[in-house]
C-alpha atoms as a PDB file:
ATOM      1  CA  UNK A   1     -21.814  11.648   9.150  1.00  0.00           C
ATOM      2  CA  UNK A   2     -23.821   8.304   7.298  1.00  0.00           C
ATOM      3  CA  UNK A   3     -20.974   4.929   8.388  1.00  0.00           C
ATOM      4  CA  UNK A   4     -21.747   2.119   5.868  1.00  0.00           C
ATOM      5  CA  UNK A   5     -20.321  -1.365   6.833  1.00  0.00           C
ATOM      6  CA  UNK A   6     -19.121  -3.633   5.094  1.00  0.00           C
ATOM      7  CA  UNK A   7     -18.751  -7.583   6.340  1.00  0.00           C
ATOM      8  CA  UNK A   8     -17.798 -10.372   5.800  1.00  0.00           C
ATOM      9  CA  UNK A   9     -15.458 -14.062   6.819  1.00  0.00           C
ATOM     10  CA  UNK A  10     -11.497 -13.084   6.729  1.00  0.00           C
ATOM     11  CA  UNK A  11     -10.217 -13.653   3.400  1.00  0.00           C
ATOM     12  CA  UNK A  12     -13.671 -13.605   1.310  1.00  0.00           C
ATOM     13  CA  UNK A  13     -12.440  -9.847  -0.627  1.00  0.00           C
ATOM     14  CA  UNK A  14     -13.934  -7.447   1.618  1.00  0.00           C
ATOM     15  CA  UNK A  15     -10.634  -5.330   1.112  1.00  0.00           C
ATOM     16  CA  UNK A  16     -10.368  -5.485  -2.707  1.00  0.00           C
ATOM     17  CA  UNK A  17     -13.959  -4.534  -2.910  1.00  0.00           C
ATOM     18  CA  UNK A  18     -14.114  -1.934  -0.807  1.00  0.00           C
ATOM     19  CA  UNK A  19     -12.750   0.740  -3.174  1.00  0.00           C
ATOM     20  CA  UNK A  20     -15.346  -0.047  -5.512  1.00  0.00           C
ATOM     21  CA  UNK A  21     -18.104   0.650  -3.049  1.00  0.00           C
ATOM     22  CA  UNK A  22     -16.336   4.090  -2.107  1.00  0.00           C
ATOM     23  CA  UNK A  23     -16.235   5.651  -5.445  1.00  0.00           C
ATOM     24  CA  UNK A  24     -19.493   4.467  -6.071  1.00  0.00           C
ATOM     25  CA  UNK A  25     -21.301   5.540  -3.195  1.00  0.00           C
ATOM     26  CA  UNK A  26     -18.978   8.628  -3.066  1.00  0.00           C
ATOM     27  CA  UNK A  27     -17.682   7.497   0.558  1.00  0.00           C
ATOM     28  CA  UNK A  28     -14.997   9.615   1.827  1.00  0.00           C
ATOM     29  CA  UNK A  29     -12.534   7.197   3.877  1.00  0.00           C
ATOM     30  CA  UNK A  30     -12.378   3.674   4.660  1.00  0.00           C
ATOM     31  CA  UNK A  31     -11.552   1.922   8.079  1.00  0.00           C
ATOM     32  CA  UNK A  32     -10.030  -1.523   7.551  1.00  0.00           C
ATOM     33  CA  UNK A  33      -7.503  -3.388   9.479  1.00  0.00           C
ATOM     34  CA  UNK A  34      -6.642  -1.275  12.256  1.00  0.00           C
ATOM     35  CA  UNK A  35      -5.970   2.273   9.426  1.00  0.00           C
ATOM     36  CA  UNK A  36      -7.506   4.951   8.115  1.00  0.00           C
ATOM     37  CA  UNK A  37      -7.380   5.073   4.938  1.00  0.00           C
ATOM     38  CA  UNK A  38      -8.349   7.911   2.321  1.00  0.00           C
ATOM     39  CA  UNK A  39      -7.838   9.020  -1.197  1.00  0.00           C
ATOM     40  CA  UNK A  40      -5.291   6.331  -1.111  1.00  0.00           C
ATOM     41  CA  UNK A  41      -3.468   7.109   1.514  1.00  0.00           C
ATOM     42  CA  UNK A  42      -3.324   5.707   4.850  1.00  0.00           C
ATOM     43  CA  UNK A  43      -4.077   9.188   7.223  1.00  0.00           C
ATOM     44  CA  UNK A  44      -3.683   7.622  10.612  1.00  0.00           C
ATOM     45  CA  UNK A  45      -3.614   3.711  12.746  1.00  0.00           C
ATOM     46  CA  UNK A  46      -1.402   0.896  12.158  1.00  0.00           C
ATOM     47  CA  UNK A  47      -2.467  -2.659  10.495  1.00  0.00           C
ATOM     48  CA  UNK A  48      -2.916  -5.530  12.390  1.00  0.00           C
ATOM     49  CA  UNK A  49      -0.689  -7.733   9.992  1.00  0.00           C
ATOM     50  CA  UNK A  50       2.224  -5.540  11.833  1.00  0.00           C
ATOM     51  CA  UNK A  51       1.577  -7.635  14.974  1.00  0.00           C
ATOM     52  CA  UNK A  52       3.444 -10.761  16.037  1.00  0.00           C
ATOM     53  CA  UNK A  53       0.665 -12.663  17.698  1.00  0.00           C
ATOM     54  CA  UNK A  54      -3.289 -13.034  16.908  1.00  0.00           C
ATOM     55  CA  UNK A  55      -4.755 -11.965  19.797  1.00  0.00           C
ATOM     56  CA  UNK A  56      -2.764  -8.320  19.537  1.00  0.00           C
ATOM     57  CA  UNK A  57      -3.737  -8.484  15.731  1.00  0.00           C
ATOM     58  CA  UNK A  58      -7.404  -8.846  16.758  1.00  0.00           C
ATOM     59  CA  UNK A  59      -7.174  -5.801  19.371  1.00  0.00           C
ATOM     60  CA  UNK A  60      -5.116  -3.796  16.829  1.00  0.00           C
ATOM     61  CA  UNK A  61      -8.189  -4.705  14.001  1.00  0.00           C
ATOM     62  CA  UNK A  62     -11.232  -3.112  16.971  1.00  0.00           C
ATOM     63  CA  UNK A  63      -9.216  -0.118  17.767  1.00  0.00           C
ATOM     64  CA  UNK A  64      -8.417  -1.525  21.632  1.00  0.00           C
ATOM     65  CA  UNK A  65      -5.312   0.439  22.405  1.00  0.00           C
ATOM     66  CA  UNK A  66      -5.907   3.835  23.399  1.00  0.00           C
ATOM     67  CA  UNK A  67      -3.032   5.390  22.212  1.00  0.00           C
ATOM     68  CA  UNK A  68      -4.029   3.846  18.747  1.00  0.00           C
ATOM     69  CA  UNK A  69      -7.989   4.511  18.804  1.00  0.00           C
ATOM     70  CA  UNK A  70      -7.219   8.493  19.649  1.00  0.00           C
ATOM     71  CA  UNK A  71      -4.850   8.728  16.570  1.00  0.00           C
ATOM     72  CA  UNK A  72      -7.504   7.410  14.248  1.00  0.00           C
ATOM     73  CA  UNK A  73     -10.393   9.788  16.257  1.00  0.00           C
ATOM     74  CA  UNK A  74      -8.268  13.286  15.697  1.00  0.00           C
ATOM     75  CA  UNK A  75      -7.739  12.476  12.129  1.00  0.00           C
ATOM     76  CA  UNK A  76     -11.583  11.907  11.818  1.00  0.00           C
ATOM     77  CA  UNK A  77     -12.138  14.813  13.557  1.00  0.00           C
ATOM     78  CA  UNK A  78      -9.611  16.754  11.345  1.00  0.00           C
ATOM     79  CA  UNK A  79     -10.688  15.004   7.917  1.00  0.00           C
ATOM     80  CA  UNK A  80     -14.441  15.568   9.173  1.00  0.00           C
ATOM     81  CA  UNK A  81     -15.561  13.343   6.331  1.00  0.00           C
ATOM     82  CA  UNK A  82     -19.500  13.124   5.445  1.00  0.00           C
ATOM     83  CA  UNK A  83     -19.432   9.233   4.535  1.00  0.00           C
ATOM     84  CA  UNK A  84     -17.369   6.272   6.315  1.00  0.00           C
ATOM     85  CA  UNK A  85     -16.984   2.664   4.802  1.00  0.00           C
ATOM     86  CA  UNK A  86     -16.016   0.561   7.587  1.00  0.00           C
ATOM     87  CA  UNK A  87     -14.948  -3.115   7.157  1.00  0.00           C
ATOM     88  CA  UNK A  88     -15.133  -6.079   9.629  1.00  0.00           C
ATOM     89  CA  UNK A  89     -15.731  -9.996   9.565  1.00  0.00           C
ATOM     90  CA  UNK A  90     -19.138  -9.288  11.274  1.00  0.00           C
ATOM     91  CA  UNK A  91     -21.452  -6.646  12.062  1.00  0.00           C
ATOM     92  CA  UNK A  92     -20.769  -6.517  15.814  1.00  0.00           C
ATOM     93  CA  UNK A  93     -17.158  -6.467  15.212  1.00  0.00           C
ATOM     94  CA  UNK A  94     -18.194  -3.025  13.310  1.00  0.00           C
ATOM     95  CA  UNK A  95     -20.327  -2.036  15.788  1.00  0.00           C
ATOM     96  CA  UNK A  96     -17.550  -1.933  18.290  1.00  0.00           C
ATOM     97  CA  UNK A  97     -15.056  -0.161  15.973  1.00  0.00           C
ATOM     98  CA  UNK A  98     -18.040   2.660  15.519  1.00  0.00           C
ATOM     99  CA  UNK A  99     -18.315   2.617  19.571  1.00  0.00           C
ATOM    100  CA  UNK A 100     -14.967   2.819  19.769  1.00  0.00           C
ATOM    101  CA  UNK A 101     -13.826   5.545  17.621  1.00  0.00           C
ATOM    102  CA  UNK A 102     -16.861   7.706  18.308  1.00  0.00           C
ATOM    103  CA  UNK A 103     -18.764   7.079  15.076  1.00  0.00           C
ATOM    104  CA  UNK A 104     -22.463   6.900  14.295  1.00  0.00           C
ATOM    105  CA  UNK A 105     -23.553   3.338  14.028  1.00  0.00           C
ATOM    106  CA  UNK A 106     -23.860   2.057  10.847  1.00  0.00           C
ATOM    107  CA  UNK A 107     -26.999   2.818   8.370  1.00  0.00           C
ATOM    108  CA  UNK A 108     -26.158   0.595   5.523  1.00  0.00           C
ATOM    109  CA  UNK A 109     -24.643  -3.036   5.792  1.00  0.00           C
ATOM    110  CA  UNK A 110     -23.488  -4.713   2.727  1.00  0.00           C
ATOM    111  CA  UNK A 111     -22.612  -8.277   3.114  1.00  0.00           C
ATOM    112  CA  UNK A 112     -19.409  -9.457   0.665  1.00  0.00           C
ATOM    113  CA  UNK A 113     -21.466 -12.658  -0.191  1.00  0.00           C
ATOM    114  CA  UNK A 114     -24.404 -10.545  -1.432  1.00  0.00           C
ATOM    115  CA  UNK A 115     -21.673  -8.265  -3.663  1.00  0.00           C
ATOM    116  CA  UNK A 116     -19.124 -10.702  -5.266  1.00  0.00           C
ATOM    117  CA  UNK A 117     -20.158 -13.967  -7.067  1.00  0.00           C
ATOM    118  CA  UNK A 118     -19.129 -17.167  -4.896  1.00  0.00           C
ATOM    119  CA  UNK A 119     -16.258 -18.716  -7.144  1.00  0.00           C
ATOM    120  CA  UNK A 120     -14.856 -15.061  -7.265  1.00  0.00           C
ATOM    121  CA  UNK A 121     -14.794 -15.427  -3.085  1.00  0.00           C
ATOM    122  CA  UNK A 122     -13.717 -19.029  -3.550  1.00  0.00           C
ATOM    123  CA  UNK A 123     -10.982 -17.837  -5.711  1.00  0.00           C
ATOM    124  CA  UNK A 124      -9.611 -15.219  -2.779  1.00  0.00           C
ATOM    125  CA  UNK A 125      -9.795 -17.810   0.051  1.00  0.00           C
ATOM    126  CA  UNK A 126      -7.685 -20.040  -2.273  1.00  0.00           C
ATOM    127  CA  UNK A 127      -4.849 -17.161  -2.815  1.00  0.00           C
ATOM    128  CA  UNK A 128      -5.332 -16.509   1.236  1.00  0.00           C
ATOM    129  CA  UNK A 129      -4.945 -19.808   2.922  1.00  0.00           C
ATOM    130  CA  UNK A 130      -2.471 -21.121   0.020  1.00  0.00           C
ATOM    131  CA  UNK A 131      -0.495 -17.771  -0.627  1.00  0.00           C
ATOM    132  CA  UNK A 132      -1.008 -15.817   2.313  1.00  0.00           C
ATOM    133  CA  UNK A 133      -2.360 -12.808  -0.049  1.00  0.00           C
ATOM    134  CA  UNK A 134      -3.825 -10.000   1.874  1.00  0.00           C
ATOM    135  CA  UNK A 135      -5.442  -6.774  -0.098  1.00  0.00           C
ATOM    136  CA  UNK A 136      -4.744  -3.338   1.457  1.00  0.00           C
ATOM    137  CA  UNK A 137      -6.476  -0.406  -0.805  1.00  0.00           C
ATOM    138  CA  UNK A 138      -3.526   2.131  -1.246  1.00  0.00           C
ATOM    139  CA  UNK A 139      -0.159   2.169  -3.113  1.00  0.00           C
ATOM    140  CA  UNK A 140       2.639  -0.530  -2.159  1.00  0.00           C
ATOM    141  CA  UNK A 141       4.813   2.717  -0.626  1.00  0.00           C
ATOM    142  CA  UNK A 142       2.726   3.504   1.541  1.00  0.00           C
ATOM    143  CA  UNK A 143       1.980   0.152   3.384  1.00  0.00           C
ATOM    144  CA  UNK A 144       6.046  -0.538   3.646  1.00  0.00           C
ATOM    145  CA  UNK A 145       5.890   3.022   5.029  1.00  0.00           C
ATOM    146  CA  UNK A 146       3.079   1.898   7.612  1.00  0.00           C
ATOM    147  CA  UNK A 147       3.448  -1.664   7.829  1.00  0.00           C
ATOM    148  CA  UNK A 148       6.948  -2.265   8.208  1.00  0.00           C
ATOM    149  CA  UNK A 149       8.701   0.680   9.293  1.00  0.00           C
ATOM    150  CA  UNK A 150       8.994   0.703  13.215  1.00  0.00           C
ATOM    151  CA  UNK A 151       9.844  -3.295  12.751  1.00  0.00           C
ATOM    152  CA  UNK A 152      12.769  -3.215  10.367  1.00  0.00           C
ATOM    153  CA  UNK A 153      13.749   0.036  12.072  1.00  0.00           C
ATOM    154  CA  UNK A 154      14.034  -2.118  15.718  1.00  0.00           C
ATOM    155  CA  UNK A 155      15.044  -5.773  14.483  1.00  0.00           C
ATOM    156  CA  UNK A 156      18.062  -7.268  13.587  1.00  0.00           C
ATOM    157  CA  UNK A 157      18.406  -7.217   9.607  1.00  0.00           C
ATOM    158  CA  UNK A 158      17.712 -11.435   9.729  1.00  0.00           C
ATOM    159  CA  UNK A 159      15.186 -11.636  11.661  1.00  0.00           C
ATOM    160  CA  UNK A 160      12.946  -9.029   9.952  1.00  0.00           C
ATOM    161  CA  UNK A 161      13.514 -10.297   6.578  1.00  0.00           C
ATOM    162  CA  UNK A 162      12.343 -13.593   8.084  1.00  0.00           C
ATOM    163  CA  UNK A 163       9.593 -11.858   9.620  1.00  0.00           C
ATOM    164  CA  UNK A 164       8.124 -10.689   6.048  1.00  0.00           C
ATOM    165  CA  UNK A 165       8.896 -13.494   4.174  1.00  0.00           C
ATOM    166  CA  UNK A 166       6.796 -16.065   7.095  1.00  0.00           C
ATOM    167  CA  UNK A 167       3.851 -13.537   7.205  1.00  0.00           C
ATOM    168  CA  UNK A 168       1.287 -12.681   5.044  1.00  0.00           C
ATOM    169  CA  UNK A 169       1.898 -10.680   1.732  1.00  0.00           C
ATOM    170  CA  UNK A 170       0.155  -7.690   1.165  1.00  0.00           C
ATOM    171  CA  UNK A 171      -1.348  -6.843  -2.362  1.00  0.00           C
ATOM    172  CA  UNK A 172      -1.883  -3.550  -3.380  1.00  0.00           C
ATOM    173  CA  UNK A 173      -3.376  -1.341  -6.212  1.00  0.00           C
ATOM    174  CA  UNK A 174      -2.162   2.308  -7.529  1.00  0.00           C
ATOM    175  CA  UNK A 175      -5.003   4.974  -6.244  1.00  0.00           C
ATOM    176  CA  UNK A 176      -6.152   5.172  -9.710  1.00  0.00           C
ATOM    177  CA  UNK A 177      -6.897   2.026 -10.990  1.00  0.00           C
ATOM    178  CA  UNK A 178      -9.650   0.774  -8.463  1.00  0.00           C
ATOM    179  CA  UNK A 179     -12.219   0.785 -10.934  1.00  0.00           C
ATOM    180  CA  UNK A 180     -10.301  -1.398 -13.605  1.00  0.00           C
ATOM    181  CA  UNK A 181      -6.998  -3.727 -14.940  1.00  0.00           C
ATOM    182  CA  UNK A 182      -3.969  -1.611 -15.094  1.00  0.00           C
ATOM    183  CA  UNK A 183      -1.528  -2.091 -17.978  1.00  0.00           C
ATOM    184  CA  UNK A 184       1.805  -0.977 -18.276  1.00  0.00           C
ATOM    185  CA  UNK A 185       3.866  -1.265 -21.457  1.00  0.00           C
ATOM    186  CA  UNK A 186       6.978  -1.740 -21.568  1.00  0.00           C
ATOM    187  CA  UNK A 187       7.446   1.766 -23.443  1.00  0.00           C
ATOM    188  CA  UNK A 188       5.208   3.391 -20.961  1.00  0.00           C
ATOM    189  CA  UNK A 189       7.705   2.209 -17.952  1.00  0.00           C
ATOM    190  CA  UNK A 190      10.922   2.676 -19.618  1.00  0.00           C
ATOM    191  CA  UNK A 191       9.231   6.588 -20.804  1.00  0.00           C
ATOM    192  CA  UNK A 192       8.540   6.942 -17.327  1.00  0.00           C
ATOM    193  CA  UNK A 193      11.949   5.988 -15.273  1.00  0.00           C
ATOM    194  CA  UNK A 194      13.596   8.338 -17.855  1.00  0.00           C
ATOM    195  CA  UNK A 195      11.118  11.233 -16.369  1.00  0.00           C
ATOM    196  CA  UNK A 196      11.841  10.258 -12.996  1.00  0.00           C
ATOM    197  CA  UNK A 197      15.626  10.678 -13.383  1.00  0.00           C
ATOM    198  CA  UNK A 198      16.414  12.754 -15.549  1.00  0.00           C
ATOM    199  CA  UNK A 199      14.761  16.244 -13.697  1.00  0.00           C
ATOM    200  CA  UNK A 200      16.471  15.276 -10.871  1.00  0.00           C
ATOM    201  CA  UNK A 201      19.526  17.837 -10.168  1.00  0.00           C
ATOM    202  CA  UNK A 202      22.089  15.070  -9.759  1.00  0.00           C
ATOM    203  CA  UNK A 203      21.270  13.388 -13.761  1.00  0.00           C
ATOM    204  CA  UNK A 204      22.424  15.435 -16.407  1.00  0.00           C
ATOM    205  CA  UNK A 205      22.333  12.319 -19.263  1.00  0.00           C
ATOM    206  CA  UNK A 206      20.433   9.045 -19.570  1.00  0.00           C
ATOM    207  CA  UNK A 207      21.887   7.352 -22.343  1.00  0.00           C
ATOM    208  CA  UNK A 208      19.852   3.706 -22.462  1.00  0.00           C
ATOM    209  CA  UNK A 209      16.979   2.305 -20.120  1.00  0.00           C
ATOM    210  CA  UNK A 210      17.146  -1.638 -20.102  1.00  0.00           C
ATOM    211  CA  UNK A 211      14.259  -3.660 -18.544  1.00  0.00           C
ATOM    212  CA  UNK A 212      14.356  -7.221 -17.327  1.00  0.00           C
ATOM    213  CA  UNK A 213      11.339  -9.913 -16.703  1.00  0.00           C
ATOM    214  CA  UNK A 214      13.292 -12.506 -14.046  1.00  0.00           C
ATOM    215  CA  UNK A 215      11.296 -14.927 -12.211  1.00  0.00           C
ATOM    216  CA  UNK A 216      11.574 -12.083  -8.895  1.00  0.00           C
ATOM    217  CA  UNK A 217      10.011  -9.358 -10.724  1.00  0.00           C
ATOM    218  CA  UNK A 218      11.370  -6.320 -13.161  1.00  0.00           C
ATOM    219  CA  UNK A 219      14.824  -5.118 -12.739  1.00  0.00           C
ATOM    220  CA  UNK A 220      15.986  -1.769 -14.630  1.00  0.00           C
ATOM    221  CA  UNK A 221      19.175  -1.007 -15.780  1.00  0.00           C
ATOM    222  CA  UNK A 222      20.363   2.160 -17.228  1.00  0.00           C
ATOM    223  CA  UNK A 223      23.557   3.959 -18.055  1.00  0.00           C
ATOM    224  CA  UNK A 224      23.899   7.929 -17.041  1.00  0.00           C
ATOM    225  CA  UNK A 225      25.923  10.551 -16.339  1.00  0.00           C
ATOM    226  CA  UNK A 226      26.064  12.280 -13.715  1.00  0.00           C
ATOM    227  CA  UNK A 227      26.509  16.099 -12.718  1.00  0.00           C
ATOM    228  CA  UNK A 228      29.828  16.346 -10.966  1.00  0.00           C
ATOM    229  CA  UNK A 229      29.978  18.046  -7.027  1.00  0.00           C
ATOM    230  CA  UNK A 230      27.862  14.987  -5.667  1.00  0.00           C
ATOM    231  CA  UNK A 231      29.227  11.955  -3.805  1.00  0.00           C
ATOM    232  CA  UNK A 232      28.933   9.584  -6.503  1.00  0.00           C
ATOM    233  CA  UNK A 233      27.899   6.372  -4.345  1.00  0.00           C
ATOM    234  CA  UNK A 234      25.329   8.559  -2.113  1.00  0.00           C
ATOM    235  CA  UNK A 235      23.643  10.200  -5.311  1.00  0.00           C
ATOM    236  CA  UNK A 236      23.158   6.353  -6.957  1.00  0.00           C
ATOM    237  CA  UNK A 237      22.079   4.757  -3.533  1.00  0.00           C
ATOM    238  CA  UNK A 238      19.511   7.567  -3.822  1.00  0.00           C
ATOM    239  CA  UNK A 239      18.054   7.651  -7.230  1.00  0.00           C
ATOM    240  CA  UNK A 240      17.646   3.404  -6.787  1.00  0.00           C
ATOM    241  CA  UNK A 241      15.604   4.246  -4.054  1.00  0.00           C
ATOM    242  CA  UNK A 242      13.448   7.476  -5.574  1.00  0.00           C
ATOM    243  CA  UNK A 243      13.588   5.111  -8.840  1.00  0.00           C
ATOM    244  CA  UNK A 244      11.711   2.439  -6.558  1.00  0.00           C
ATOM    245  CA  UNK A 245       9.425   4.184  -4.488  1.00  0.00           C
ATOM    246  CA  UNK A 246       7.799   6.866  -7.362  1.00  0.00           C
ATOM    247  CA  UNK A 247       7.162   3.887  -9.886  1.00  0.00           C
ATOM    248  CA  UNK A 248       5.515   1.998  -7.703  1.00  0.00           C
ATOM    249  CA  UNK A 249       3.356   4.682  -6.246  1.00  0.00           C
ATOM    250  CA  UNK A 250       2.403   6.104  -9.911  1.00  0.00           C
ATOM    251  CA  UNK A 251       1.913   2.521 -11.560  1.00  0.00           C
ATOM    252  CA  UNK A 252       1.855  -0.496  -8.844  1.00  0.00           C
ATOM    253  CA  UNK A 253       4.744  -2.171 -10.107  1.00  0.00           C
ATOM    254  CA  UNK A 254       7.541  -3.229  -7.220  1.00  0.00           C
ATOM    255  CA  UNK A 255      10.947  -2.963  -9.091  1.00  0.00           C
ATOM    256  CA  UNK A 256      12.936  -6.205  -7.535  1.00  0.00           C
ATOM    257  CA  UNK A 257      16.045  -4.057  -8.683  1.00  0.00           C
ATOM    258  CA  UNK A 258      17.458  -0.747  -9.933  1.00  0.00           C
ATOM    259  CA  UNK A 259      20.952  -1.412 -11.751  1.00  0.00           C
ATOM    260  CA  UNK A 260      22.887   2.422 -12.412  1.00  0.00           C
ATOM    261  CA  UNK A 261      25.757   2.095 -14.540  1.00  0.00           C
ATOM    262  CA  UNK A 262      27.731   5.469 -13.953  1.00  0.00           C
ATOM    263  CA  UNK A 263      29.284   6.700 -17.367  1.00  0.00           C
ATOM    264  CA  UNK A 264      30.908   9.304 -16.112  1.00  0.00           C
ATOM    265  CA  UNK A 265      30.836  12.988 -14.465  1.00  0.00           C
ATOM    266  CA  UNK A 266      29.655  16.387 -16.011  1.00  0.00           C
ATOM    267  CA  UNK A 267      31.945  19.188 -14.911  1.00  0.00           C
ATOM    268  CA  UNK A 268      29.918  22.619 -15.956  1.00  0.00           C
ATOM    269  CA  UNK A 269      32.445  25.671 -16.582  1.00  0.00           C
END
């Protein structure tokens, strides 16, 4: 197994850039933040931006909790991949994840500064310190699956929604658009909410596909009827959600809301 490193001061891009250096150096996974992460997905671990204080952030980040460090080991072991990009603030601090999770020390050390022009690094400290924008590599689904989960699944509804909006906002890209600018037309979206839907067993009709720019996000609203022998209120609770989760996994986009006008009910003979 060859470990390449990647380093660099919080906040300079190291996570944005490290995609770039994986498909280019044909680099299996990528350890960053506390996860493994691979083929856009995270595999195994838990990001430090899950954790309340910095000091627990900082152990999370160097793999410090056992139960935590032998998660991310056995899905090394199991992914038994021949190239690792791992990606710290300094090279010790990626010498100690390599200790740590059993790995080889590192052979190749790139430094961000020595990658990405300065204003381009000025330009992501600015969105850090004045935006609190932090990159994770994989699609927005599954960091709310990993990032968020066991807190929102524990806390009172208030005080997680305070929780996300005082911490640090995580930017993400769809696995297949590392390499370049993504661009969805509105055609393209609307085309692809109708696909969504309408092979689901529970749509038999989509009869008009609305999208709306507010200052939030998108919204979509659509009229459609419905095949009957389904609680009505369940089946639309689910298809906002499905609607939600597959177009941001297949395009990046976060839908701020999914508006279902029911038309009516399809009774089959």
């Amino acid at each position: 197994m060859r470990v390449y490193a990647l380093v660099g001061p919080t906040g300079t891009g190291k996570s944005y850039r490290a995609p770039h250096l994986a498909a280019e150096h044909g680099i299996d996974c990528i350890i960053d933040d506390g996860l493994l992460i691979a083929s856009g997905k995270i595999l195994a671990g838990r990001s430090a931006k899950a954790e309340l204080s910095k000091i627990r952030a900082a152990k999370v980040a160097v793999f410090y909790f056992p139960d935590h460090r032998e998660e991310v080991k056995k899905a090394l072991r199991e992914l038994s991949p021949d190239k690792v990009l791992v990606l710290g603030i300094s090279l010790p601090m990626v010498e100690k994840i390599c200790e740590r999770l059993e790995l080889p020390p590192p052979e190749v050390v790139w430094n961000i500064f020595d990658l990405v022009p300065l204003d381009e690094i000025q330009l992501a400290l600015v969105a850090r310190e004045s935006e609190g924008k932090h990159t994770i590599p994989v699609p927005l689904v599954e960091v709310k699956r990993n990032l968020w989960g066991a807190i929102t699944n524990t806390l009172p509804a208030g005080v997680w929604r305070w929780f996300y909006a005082s911490r640090e906002k995580t930017v993400v890209r769809p696995p297949f658009s590392y390499l370049g600018k993504l661009i969805v037309s509105e055609n393209a979206l609307r085309t692809l909410v109708f696909l969504c839907l309408v092979h689901t067993p529970w749509v038999r009709k989509i009869s008009e596909i609305t999208l709306r720019q507010t200052e939030k996000g998108i919204e979509v609203e659509l009229s459609c009827v419905l095949q009957n022998g389904f609680p009505v209120s369940q089946v639309c609770r689910f298809l906002q959600k499905y609607l939600q989760e597959r177009v941001e996994y297949l395009t990046g986009i976060e839908l701020q809301a999914v508006h279902l006008n029911v038309e009516g009910v399809l009774f089959l003979s």
